[in-house]
Protein backbone atom coordinates (compact mmCIF):
# COMPACT_ATOMS: atom_id res chain seq x y z
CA UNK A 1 0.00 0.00 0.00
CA UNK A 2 1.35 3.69 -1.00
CA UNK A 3 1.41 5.93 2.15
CA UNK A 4 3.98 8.16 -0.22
CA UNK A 5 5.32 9.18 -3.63
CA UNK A 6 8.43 10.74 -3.89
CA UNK A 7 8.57 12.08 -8.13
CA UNK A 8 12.32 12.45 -8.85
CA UNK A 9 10.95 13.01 -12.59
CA UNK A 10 12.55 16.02 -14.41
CA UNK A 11 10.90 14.85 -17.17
CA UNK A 12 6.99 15.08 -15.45
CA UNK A 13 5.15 15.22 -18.21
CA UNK A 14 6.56 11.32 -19.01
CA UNK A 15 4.49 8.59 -17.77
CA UNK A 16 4.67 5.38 -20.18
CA UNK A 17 7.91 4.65 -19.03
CA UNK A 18 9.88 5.48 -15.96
CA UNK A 19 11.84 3.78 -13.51
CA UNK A 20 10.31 2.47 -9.95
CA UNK A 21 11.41 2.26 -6.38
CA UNK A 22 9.96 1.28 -3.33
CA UNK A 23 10.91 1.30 0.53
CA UNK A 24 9.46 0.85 3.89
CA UNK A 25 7.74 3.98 4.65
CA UNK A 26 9.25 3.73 7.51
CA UNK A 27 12.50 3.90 6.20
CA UNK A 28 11.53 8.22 5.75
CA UNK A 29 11.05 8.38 9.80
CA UNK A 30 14.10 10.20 10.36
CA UNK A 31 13.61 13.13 7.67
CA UNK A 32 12.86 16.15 8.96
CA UNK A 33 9.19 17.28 9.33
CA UNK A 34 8.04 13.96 8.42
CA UNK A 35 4.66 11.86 9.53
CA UNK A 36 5.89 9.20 11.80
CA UNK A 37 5.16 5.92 10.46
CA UNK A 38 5.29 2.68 12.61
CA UNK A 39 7.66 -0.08 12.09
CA UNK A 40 6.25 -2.88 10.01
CA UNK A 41 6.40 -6.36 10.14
CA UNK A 42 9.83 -7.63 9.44
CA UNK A 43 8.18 -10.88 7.43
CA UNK A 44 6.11 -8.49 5.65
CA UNK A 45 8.31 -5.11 5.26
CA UNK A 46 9.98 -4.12 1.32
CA UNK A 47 13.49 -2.31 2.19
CA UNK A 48 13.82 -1.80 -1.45
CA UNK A 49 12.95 -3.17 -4.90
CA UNK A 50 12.55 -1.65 -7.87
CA UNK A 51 10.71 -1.66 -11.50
CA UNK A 52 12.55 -0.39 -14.85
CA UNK A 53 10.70 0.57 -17.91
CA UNK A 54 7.43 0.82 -16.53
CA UNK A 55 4.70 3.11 -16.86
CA UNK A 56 3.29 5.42 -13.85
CA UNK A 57 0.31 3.66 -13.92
CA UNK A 58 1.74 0.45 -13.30
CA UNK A 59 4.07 1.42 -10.75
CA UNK A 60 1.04 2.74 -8.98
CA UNK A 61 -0.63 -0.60 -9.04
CA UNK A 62 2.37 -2.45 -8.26
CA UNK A 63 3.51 0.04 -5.20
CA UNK A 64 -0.40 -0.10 -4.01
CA UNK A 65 -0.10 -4.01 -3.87
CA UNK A 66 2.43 -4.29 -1.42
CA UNK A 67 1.50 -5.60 2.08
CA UNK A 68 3.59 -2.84 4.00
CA UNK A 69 2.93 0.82 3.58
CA UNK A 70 5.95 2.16 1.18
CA UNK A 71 7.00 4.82 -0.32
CA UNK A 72 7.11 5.34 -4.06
CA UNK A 73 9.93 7.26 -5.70
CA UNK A 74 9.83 7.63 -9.58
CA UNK A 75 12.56 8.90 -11.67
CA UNK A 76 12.74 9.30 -15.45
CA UNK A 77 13.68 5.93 -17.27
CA UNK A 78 16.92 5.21 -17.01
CA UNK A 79 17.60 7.12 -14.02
CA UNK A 80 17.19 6.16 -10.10
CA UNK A 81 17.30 2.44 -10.26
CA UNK A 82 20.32 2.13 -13.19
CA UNK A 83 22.30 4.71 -11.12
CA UNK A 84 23.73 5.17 -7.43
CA UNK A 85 21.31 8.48 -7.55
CA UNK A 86 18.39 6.87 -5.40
CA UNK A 87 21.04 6.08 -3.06
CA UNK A 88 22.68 9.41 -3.37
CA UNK A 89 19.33 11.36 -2.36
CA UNK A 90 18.01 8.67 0.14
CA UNK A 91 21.52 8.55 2.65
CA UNK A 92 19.97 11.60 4.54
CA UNK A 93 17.38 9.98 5.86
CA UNK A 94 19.20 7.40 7.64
């Protein structure tokens, strides 16, 4: 289930094919002025996987059918999830 989306898109107007990530929502606990989510599940929580190629629509679907509440972060294909970027932008938080 999406609790978040997090559009990394420069390109915004692009939706048949970007690049997917998801995390924990939980995982965005420690950035400032965030909601507090609670931990989930450790059976059941996603630390991270991904989607390449896809389009919004079915990153949507696929990031709403997850049994822990993620986040969503989309980035223009070929960016985010073929890149240390993601990783770049995300250390903050932890």
């Amino acid at each position: 289930m999406i609790w978040n989306i997090v559009d990394r898109r420069t390109r915004v107007y692009r939706w048949k094919a970007v690049n997917a990530i998801i995390e924990a929502v939980e995982h965005d606990n420690s950035c400032s002025d965030a909601d507090q989510a609670p931990e989930a599940d450790v059976s059941i929580a996603v630390d991270y996987d991904q989607l390449e190629g896809v389009s919004v629509h079915q990153a949507v679907v696929w990031a709403s059918q997850q049994k822990c509440p993620v986040t969503l972060y989309l980035y223009d294909d070929g960016s985010g999830t073929t890149s240390d970027e993601h990783f770049e932008t995300a250390s903050n938080r932890f």
